[in-house]
Protein backbone atom coordinates (compact mmCIF):
# COMPACT_ATOMS: atom_id res chain seq x y z
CA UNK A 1 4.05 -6.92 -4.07
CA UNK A 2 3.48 -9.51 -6.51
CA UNK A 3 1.75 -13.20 -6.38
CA UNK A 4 4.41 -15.67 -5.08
CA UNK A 5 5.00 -20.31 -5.95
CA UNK A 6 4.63 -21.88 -3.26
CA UNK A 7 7.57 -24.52 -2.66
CA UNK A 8 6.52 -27.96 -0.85
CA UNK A 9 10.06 -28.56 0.53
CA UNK A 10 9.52 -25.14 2.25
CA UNK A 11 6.85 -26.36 4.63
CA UNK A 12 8.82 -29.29 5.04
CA UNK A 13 12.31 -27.85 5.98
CA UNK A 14 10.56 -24.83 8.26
CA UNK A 15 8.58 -27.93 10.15
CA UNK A 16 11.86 -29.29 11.14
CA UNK A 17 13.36 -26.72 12.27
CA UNK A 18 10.75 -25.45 13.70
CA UNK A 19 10.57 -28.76 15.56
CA UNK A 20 14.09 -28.18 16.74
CA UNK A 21 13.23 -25.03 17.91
CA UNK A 22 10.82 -26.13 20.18
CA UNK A 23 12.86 -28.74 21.66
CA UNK A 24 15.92 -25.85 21.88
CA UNK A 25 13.34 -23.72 23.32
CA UNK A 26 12.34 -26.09 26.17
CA UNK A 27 15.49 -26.51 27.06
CA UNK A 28 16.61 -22.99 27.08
CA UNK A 29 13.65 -22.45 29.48
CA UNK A 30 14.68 -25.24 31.81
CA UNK A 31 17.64 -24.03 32.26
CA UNK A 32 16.61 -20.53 32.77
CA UNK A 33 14.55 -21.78 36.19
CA UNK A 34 11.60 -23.24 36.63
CA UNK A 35 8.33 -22.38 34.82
CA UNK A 36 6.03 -21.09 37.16
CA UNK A 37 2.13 -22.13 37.10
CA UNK A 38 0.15 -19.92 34.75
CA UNK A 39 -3.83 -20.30 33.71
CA UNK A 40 -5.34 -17.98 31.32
CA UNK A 41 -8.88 -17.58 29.79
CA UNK A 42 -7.82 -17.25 25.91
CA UNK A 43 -11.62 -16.86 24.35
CA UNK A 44 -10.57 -17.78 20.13
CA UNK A 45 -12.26 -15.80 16.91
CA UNK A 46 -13.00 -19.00 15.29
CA UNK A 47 -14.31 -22.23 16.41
CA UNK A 48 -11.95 -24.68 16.94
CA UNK A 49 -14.11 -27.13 14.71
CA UNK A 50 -12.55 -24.68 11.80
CA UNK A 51 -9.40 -27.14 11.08
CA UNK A 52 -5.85 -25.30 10.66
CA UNK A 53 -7.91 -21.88 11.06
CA UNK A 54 -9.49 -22.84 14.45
CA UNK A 55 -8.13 -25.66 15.61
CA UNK A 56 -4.49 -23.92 15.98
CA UNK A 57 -4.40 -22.14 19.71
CA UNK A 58 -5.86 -25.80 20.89
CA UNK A 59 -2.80 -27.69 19.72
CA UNK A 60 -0.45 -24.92 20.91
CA UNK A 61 -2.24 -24.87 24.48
CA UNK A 62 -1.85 -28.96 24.45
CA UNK A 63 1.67 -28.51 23.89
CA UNK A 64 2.26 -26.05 26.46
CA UNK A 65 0.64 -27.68 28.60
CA UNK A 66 2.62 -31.57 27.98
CA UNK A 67 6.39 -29.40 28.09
CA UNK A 68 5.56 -27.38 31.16
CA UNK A 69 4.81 -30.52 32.96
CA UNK A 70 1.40 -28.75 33.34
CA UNK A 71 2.73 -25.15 35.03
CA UNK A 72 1.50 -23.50 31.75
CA UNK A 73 -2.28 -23.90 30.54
CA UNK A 74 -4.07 -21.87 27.98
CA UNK A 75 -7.93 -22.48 28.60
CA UNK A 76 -9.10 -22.23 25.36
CA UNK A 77 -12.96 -20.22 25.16
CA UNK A 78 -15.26 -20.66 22.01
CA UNK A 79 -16.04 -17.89 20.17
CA UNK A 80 -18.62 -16.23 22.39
CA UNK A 81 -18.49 -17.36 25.41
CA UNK A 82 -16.30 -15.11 27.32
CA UNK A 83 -16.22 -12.66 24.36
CA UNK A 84 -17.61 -12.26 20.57
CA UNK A 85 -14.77 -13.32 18.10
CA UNK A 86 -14.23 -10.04 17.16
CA UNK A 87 -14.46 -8.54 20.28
CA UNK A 88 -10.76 -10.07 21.05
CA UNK A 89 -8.78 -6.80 20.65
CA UNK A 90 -10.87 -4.91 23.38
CA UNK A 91 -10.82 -8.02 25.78
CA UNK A 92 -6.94 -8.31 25.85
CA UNK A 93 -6.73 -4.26 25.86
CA UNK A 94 -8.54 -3.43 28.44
CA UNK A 95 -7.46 -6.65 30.73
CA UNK A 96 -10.79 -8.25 30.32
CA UNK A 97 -8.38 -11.00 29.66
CA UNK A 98 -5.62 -12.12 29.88
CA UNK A 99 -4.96 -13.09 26.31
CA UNK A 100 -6.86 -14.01 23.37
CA UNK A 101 -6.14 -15.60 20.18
CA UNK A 102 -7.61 -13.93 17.04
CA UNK A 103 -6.75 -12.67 13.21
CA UNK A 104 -4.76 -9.39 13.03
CA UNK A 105 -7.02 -7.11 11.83
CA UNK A 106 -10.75 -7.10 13.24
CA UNK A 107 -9.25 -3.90 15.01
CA UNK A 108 -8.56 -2.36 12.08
CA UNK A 109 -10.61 1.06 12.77
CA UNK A 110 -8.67 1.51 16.36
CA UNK A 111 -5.47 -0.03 14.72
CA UNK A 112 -5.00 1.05 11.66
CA UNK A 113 -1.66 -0.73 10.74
CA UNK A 114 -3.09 -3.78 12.30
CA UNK A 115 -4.84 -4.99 8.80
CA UNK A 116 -1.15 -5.10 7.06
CA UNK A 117 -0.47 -7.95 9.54
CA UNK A 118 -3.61 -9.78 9.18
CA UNK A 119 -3.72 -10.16 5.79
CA UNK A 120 -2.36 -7.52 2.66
CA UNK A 121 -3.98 -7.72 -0.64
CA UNK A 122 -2.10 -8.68 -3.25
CA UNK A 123 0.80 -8.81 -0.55
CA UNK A 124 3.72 -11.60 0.21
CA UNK A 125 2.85 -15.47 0.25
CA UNK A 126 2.56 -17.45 3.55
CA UNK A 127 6.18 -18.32 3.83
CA UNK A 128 7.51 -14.61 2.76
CA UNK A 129 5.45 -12.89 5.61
CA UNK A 130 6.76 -15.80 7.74
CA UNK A 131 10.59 -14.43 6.76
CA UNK A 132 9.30 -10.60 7.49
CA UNK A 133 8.41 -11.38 10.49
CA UNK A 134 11.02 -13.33 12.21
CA UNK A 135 13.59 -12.06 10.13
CA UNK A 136 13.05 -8.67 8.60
CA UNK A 137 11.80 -6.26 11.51
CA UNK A 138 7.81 -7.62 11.31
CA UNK A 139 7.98 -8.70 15.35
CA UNK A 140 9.60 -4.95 16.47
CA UNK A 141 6.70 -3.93 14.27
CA UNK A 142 4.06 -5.70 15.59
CA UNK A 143 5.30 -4.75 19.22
CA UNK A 144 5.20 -0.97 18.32
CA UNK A 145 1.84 -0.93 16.76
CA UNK A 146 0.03 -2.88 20.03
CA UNK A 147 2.33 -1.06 22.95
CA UNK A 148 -0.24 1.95 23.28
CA UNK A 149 -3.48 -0.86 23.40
CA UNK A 150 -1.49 -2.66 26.12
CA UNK A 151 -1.02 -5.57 24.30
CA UNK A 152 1.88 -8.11 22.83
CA UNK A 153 1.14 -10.05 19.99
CA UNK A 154 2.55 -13.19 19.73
CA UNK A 155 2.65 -14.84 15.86
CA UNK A 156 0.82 -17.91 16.64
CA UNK A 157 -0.69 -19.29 13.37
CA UNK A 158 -0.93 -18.62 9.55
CA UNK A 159 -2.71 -20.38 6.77
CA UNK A 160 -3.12 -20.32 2.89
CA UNK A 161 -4.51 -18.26 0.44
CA UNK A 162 -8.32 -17.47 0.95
CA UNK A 163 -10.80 -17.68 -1.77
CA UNK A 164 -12.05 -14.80 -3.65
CA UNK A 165 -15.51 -15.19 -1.98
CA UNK A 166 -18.27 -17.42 -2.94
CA UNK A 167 -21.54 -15.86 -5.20
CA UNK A 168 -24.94 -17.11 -6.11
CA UNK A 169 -24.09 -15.46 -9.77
CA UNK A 170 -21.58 -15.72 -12.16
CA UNK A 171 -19.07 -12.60 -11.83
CA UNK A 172 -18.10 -11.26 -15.28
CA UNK A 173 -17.72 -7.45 -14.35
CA UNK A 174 -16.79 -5.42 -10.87
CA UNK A 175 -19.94 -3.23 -11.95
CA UNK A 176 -21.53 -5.96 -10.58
CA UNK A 177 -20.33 -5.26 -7.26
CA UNK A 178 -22.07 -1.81 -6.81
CA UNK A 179 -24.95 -1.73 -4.39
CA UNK A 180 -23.84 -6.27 -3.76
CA UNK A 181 -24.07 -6.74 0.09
CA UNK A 182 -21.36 -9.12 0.92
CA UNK A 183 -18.92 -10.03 4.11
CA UNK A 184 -15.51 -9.20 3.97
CA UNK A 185 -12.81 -7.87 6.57
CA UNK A 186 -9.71 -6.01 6.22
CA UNK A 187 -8.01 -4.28 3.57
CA UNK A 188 -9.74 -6.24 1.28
CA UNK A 189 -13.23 -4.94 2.23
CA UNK A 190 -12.04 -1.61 2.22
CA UNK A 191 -11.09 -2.04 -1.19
CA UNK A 192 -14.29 -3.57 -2.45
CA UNK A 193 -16.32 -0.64 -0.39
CA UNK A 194 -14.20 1.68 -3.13
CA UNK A 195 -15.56 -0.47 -5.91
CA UNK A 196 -19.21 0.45 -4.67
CA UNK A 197 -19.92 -3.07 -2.46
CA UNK A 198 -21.85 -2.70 0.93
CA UNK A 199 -19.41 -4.38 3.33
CA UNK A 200 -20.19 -5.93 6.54
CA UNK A 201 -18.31 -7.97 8.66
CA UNK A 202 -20.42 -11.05 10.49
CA UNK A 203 -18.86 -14.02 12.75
CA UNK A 204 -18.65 -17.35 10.91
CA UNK A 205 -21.21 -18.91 12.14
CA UNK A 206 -23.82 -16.82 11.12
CA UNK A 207 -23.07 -16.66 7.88
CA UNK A 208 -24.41 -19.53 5.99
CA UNK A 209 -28.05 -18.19 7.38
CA UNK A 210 -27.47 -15.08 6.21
CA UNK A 211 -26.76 -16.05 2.62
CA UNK A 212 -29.78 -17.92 2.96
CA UNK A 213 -32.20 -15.75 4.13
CA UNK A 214 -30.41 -13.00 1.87
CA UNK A 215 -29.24 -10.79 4.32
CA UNK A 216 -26.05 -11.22 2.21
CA UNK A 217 -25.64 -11.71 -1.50
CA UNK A 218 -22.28 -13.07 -0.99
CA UNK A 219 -19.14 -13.93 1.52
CA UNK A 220 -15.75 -14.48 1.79
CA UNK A 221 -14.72 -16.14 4.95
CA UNK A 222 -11.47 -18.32 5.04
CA UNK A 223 -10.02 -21.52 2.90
CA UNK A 224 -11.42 -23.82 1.23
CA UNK A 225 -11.50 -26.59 3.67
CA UNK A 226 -13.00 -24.16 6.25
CA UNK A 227 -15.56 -22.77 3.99
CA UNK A 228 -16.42 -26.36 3.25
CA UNK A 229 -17.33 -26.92 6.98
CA UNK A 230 -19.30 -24.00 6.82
CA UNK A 231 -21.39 -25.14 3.95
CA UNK A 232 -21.18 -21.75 1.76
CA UNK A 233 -21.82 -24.43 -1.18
CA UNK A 234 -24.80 -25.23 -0.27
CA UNK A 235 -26.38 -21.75 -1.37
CA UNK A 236 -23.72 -19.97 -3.50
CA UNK A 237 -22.02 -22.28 -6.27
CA UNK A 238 -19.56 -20.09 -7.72
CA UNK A 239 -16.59 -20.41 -5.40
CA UNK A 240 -13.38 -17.82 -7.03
CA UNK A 241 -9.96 -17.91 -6.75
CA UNK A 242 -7.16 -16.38 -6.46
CA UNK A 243 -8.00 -14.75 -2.78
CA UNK A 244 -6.18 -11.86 -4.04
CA UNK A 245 -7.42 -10.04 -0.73
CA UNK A 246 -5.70 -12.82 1.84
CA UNK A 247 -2.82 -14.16 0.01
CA UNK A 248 -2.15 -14.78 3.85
CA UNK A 249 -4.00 -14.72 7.07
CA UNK A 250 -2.05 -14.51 10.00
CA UNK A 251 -3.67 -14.96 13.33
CA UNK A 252 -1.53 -13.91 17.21
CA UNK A 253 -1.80 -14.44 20.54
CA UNK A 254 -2.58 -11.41 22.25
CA UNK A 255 -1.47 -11.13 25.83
CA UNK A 256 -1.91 -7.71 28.07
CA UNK A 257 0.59 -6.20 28.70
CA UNK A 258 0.75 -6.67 32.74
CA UNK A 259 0.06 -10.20 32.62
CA UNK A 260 3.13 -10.61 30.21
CA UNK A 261 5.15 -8.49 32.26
CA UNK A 262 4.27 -10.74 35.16
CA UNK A 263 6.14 -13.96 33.62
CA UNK A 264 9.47 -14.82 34.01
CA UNK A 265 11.46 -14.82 30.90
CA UNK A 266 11.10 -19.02 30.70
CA UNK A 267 7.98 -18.89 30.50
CA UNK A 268 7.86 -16.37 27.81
CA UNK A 269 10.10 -18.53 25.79
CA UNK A 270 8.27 -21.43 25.92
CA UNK A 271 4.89 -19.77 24.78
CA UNK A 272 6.54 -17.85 21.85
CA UNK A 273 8.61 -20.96 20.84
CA UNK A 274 5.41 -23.11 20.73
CA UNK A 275 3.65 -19.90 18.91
CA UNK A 276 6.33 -20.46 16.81
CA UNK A 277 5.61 -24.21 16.36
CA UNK A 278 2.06 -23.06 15.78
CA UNK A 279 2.60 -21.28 12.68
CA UNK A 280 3.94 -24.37 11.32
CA UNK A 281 1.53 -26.56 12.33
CA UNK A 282 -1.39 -24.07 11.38
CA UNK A 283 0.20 -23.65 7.68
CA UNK A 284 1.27 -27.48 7.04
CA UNK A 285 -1.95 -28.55 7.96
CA UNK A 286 -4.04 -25.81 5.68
CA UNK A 287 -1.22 -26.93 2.74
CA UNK A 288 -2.45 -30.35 3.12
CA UNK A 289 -6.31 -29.96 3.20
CA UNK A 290 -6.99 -28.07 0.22
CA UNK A 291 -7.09 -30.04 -2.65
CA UNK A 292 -9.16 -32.95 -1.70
CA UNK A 293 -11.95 -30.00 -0.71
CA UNK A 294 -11.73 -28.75 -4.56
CA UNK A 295 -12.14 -32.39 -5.91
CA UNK A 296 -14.72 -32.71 -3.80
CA UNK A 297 -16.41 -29.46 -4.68
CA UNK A 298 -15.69 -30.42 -8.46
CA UNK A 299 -17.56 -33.75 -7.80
CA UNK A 300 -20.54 -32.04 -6.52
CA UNK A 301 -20.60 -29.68 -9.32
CA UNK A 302 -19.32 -26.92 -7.46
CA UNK A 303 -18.24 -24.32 -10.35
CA UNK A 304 -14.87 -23.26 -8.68
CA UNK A 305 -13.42 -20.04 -11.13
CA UNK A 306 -10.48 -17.80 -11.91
CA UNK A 307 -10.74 -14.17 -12.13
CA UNK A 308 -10.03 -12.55 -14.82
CA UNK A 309 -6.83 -10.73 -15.50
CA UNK A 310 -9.12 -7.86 -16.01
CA UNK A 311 -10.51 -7.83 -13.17
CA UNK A 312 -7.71 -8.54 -10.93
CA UNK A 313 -5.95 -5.67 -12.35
CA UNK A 314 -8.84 -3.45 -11.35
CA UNK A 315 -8.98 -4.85 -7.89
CA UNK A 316 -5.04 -4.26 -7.74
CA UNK A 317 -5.63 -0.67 -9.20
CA UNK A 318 -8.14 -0.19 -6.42
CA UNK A 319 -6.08 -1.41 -3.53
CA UNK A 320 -3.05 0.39 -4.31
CA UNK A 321 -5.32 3.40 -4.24
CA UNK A 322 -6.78 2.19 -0.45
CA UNK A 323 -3.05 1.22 1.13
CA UNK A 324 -1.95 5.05 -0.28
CA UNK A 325 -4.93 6.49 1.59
CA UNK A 326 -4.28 4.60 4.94
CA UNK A 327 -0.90 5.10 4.36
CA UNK A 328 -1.26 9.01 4.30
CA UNK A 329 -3.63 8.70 7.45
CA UNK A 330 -1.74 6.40 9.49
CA UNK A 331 2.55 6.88 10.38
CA UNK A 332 2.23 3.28 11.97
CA UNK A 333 0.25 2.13 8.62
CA UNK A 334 3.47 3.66 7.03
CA UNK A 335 5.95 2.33 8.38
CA UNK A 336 4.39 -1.45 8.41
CA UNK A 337 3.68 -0.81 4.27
CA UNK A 338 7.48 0.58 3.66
CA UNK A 339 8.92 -2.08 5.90
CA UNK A 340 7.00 -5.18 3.76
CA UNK A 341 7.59 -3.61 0.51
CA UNK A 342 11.27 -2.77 1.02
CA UNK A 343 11.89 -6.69 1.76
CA UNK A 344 9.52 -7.91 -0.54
CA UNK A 345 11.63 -5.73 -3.44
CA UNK A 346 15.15 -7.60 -2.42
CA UNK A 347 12.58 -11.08 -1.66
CA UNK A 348 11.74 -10.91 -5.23
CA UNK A 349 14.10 -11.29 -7.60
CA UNK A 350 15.00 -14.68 -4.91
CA UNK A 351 11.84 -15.86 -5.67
CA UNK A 352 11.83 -15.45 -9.26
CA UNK A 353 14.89 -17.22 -10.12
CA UNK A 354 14.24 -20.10 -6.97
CA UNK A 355 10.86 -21.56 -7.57
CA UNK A 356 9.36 -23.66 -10.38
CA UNK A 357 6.21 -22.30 -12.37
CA UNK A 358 2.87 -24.53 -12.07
CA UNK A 359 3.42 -26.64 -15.47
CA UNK A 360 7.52 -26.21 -15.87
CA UNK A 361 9.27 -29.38 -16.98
């Protein structure tokens, strides 16, 4: 899997029709019978301060709340006050909860295949995952893999590439990673736990302390504009790029089982057709944000770098070596891997030929 262009009349064109969906999905449920009244505690894994990243399950819970005429409310929890952010997974499993609404992967020790949903190293761009999923087996997937933890997972947000993680020091070797303390999640720390890195994974708001106090030597957390609002800059000023560890980060609703089974088929249109909505939403608005947060950084002297080819192809080196070894541990993580590389192969030559290079013309 390859790094992908994005295409601005992509967003665009999936924003309308998601838009029509949502409207087609209404009315489907309307007609279907009437929505019965439903209230669930949905705790979130980021604040919803976090714009596009945190702010996502809100809007969707507003707008299932305005088309239900009010039957259908998601009360939306802060991370940590009904559960940590983290903690989702086990909530929604063991019917702690009704639902929650987290990134797909914090489970990744009970759910191995999980992480390949979250986010894939050096794996498809936004919009391809978006076309797995709907379109090329990802949602039978993602059913199978959360049956035996009692849960469904709804696709209910995605946003754009991460950074690379932000360091006090500039990095000019992955020798320099050996012994480095530094948050990551996923595959991606996985991989840089092969390269010799101590990996730990903290909730976002404790992690601008941490760097400070040097409990950390560095983090990677989310996209720029939500990294901004963190204030990483303030103590680390070398901010890299490309996130080759979360080309993607895609983020579900998680309902249990029993209280899913308990709806009527209406309502569980409506909440996977505003889901649906969500994902646009959630990736429009992180399109939109990002630049103005790297002027900004560049006006403040922020020293925002690429790494080098050399580099990335030892991190890709390295991560091919981690998804074998999952692979070989996990059928599920199998399957998921085969599935996303088979579409990315026939994706791939579309994508080639489609989409402009930065700097063509």
């Amino acid at each position: 899997m390859g790094s992908r262009i994005s295409g601005g009349w992509a967003h665009a064109a999936m924003a309308a029709l998601v838009a029509g969906l949502l409207t087609a999905g209404a009315a489907g449920a309307s007609a279907a019978g009437a929505v019965e009244r439903v209230h669930w505690d949905v705790p979130i894994a980021f604040s919803a301060k976090l714009q596009a990243i945190g702010d996502t399950l809100p809007w969707v819970s507003q707008r299932l709340d305005e088309i239900s005429g009010g039957n259908v409310k998601l009360e939306v929890f802060e991370p940590g006050r009904l559960v940590p952010g983290t903690e989702i997974f086990h909530a929604v499993s063991s019917g702690m909860t009704d639902a929650g609404y987290t990134w797909m992967g914090y489970e990744l020790g009970d759910v191995p295949a999980s992480a390949l949903f979250g986010a894939v190293p050096f794996g498809m761009d936004p919009w391809e995952y978006m076309a797995w999923f709907y379109f090329g087996g990802g949602k039978e997937l993602a059913r199978e893999v959360w049956a035996p933890h009692h849960i469904v997972p709804i696709f209910c947000g995605i946003v754009s590439p991460e950074t690379a993680g932000w360091f006090r020091f500039e990095l000019k070797s992955l020798d320099q990673l050996k012994g480095l303390k530094i948050r990551f999640a996923g595959l991606g720390g996985k991989v840089l736990e092969k390269l010799g890195a101590t990996v730990t994974v903290m909730p976002a708001g404790e992690l601008q302390q941490a760097l400070e106090r040097g409990i950390i030597d560095a983090t990677e957390f989310s996209i720029p504009s939500a990294d901004e609002q963190l204030g990483f800059y303030k103590i680390a000023h070398y901010n890299y790029f490309p996130g080759w560890h979360q080309p993607f980060t895609a983020q579900a609703l998680y309902a249990n089982e029993k209280a899913w089974a308990k709806l009527s088929p209406a309502t569980r249109t409506l909440i996977e057709t505003t889901c649906m909505a969500g994902v646009t939403y959630s990736l429009a608005k992180s399109e939109s944000l990002q630049g103005a947060v790297l002027k900004r950084y560049k006006d403040a002297g922020i020293t925002t770098v690429e790494l080098s080819q050399q580099i990335l192809a030892s991190l890709r080196q390295a991560t091919d070596e981690v998804l074998a070894e999952e692979a070989a541990r996990d059928a599920l993580f199998k399957k998921v891997l085969d599935s996303q590389r088979a579409f990315d192969a026939v994706y791939r030559p579309w994508q080639a030929l489609a989409y402009l290079r930065p700097g063509a013309g």
